[in-house]
Protein backbone atom coordinates (compact mmCIF):
# COMPACT_ATOMS: atom_id res chain seq x y z
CA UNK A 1 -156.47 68.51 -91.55
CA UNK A 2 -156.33 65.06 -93.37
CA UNK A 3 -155.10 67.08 -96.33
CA UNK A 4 -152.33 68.62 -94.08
CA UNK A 5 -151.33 65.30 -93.23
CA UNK A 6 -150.71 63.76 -96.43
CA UNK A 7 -148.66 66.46 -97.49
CA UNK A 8 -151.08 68.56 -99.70
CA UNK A 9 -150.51 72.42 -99.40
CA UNK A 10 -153.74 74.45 -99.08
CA UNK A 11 -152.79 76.92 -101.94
CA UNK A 12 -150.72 75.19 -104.11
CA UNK A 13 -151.66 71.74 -103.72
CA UNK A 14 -148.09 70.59 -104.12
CA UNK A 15 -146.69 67.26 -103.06
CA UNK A 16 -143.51 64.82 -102.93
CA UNK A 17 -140.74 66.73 -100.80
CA UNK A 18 -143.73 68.83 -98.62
CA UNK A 19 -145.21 65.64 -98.17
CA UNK A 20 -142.24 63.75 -96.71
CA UNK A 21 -140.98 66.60 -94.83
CA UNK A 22 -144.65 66.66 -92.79
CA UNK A 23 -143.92 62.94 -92.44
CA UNK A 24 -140.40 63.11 -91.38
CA UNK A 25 -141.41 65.57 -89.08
CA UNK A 26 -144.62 64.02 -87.54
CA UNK A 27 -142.29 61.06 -86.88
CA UNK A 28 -139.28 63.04 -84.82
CA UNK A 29 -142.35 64.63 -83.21
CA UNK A 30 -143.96 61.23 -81.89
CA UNK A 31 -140.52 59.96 -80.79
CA UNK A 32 -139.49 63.10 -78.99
CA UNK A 33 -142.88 63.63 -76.91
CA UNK A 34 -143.04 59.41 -75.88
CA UNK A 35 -143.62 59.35 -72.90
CA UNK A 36 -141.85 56.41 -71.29
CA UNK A 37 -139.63 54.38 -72.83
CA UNK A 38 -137.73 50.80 -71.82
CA UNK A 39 -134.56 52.10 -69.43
CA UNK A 40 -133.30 48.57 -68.46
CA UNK A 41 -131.53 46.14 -69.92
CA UNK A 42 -129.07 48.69 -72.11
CA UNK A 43 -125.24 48.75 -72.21
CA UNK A 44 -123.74 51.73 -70.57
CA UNK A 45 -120.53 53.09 -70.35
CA UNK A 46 -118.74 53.50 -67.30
CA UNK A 47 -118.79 57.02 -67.74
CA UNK A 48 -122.61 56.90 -67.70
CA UNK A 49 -122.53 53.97 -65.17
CA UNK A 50 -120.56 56.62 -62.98
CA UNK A 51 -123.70 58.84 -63.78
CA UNK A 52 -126.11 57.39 -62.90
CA UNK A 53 -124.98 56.08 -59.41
CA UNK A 54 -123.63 59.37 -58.56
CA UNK A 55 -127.22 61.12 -59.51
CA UNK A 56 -128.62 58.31 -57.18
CA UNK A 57 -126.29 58.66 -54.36
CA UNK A 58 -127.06 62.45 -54.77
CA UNK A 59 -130.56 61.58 -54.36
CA UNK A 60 -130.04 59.55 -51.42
CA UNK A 61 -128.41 61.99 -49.69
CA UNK A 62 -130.40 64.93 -50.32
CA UNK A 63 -133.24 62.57 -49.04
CA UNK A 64 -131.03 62.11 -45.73
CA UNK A 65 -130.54 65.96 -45.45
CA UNK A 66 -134.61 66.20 -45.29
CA UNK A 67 -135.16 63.71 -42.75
CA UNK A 68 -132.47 64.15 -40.43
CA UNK A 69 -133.94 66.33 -38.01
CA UNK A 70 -137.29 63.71 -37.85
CA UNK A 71 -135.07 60.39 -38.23
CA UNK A 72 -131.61 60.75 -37.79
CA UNK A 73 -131.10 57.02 -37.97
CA UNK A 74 -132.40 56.20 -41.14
CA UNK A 75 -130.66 59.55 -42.27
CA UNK A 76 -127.28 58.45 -41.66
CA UNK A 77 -127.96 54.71 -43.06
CA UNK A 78 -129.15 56.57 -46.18
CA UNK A 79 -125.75 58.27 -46.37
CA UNK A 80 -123.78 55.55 -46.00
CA UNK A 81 -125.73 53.81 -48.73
CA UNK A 82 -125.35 56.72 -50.81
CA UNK A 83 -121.64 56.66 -50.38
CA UNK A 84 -121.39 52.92 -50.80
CA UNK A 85 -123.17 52.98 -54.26
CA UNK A 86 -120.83 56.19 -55.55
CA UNK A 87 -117.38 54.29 -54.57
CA UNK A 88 -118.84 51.33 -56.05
CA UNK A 89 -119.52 53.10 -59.25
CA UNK A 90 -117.21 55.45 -59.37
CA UNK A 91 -114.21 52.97 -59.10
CA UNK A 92 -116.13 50.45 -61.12
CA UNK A 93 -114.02 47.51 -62.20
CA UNK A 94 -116.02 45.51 -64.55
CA UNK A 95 -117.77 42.64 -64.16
CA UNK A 96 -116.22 42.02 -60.50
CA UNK A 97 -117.78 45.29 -59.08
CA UNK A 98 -121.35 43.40 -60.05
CA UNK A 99 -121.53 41.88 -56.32
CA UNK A 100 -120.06 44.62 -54.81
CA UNK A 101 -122.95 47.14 -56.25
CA UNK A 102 -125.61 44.32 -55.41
CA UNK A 103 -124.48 44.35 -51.78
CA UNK A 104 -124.45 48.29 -51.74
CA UNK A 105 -127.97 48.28 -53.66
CA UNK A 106 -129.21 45.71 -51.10
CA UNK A 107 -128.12 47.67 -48.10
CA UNK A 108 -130.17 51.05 -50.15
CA UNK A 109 -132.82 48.75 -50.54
CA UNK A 110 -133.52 47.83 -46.88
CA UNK A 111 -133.11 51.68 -45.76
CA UNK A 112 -135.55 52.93 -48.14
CA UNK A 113 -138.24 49.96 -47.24
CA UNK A 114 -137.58 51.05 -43.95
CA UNK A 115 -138.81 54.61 -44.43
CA UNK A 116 -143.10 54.62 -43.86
CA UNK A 117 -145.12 55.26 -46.74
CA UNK A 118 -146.81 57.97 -44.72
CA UNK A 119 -143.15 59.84 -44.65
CA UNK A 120 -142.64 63.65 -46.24
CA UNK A 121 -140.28 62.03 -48.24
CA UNK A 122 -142.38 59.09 -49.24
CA UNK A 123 -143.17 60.29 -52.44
CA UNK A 124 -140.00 60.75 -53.43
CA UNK A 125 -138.58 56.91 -52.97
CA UNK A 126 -140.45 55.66 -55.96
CA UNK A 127 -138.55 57.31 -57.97
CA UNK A 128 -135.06 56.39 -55.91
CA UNK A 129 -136.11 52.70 -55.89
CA UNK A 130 -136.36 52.99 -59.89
CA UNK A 131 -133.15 54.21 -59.89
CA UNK A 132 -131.39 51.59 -57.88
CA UNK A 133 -133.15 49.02 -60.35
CA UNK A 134 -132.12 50.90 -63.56
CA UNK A 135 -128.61 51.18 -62.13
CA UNK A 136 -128.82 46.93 -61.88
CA UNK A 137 -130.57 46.66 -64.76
CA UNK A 138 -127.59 48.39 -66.62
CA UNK A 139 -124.82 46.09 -65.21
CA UNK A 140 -127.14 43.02 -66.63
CA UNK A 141 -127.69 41.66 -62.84
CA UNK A 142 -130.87 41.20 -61.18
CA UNK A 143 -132.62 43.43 -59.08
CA UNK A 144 -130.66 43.31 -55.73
CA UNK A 145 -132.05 40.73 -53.71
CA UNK A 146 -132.80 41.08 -49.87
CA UNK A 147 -133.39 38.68 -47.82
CA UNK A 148 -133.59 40.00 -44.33
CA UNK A 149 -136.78 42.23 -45.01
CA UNK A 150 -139.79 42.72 -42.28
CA UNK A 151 -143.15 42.17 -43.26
CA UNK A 152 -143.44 46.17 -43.23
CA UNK A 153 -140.41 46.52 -45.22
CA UNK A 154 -141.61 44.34 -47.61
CA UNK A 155 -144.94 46.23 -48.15
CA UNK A 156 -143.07 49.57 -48.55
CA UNK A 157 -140.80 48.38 -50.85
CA UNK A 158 -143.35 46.72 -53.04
CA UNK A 159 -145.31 49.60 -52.89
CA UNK A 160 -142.50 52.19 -54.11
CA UNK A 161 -141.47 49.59 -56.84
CA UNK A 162 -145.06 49.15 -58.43
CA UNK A 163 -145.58 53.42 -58.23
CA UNK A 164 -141.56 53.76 -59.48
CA UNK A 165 -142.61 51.58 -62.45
CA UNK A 166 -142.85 54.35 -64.71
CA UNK A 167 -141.69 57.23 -63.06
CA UNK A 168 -138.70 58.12 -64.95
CA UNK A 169 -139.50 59.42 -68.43
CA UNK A 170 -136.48 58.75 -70.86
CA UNK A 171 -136.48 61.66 -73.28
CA UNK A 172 -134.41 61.28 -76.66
CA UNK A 173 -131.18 62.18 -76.49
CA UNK A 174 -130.77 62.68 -72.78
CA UNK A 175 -129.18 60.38 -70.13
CA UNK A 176 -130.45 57.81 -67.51
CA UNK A 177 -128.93 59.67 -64.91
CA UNK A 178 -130.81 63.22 -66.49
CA UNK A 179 -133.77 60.82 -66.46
CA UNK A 180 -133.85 60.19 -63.03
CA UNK A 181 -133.01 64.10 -62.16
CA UNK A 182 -135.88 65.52 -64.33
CA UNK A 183 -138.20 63.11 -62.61
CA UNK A 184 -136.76 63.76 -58.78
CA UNK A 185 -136.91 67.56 -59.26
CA UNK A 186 -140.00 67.47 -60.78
CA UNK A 187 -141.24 65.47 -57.67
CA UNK A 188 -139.88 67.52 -55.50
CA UNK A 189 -141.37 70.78 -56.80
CA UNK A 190 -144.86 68.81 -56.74
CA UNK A 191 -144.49 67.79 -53.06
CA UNK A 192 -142.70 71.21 -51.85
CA UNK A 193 -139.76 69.39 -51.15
CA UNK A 194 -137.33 71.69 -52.75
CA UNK A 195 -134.52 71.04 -50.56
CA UNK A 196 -134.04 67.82 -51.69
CA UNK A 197 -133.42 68.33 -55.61
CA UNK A 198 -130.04 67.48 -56.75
């Protein structure tokens, strides 16, 4: 194996181009199959700005269509977020649609902290709550910040922060927004909430 890896060919014991091929392709290899890598703090387009909040708004909503029948509050305050952060992104106008998407990703905030961690959706909001702070992160603004939070809603929200902190996998040469859909559909088939992929 060791020989493999420096390049040596079992028959023919050849070397220099073999050698840096195996190299060259150990290294596209190791980058391709990372993991996780650092979503936050990039410059986007608008065009993948737009993405991105429509693949969370998506999200949002689908999560609305699931819990309507059990909670058909929350449902339609989870719509109404949803649509707030799509206009907001969709019509984006530069650095003066920053407060705008704060105040949209504030009002997302509080409905999702709002939702019990014992929820069928629960699992799920992680990963939305990862979004949201990738989609701030990417405008160069802070994670919204909410101020009118119960005790409760604080604990939720913590909680699907710290287990969103690495649930969206950034594979090379795909999206933020295809980020956040592999890792929503991928939850969704794991907790049989089909329904609910975008």
């Amino acid at each position: 194996m060791l020989k493999f890896l420096l390049g040596y060919n079992c028959y023919t014991r050849t070397t220099g181009m073999r050698r840096m091929s195996v190299w060259a392709m150990a290294l596209l290899f190791v980058a391709m199959m990372f993991p996780t890598m650092t979503m936050t703090g990039c410059s986007v387009t608008q065009a993948q700005l737009q993405a991105d909040g429509n693949a969370l708004a998506a999200a949002l909503t689908s999560t609305a269509k699931v819990i309507s029948v059990t909670d058909p509050v929350t449902a339609q305050k989870l719509l109404t977020a949803a649509n707030a952060i799509s206009a907001v992104t969709s019509n984006w106008q530069g650095t003066s649609s920053i407060a705008v998407l704060n105040a949209a990703a504030s009002g997302a905030e509080v409905v999702l902290a709002s939702i019990p961690q014992t929820s069928t959706v629960a699992s799920l909001l992680p990963i939305a709550v990862a979004a949201l702070d990738i989609v701030l992160a990417n405008t160069t603004t802070a994670n919204a910040t909410v101020v009118s939070l119960t005790a409760e809603q604080r604990d939720n929200l913590s909680a699907y922060r710290s287990a969103g902190a690495h649930a969206i996998a950034h594979r090379f040469l795909r999206s933020p927004g295809g980020d956040f859909k592999a890792a929503w559909n991928a939850q969704c088939k794991k907790a049989n909430l089909l329904s609910a992929q975008i």
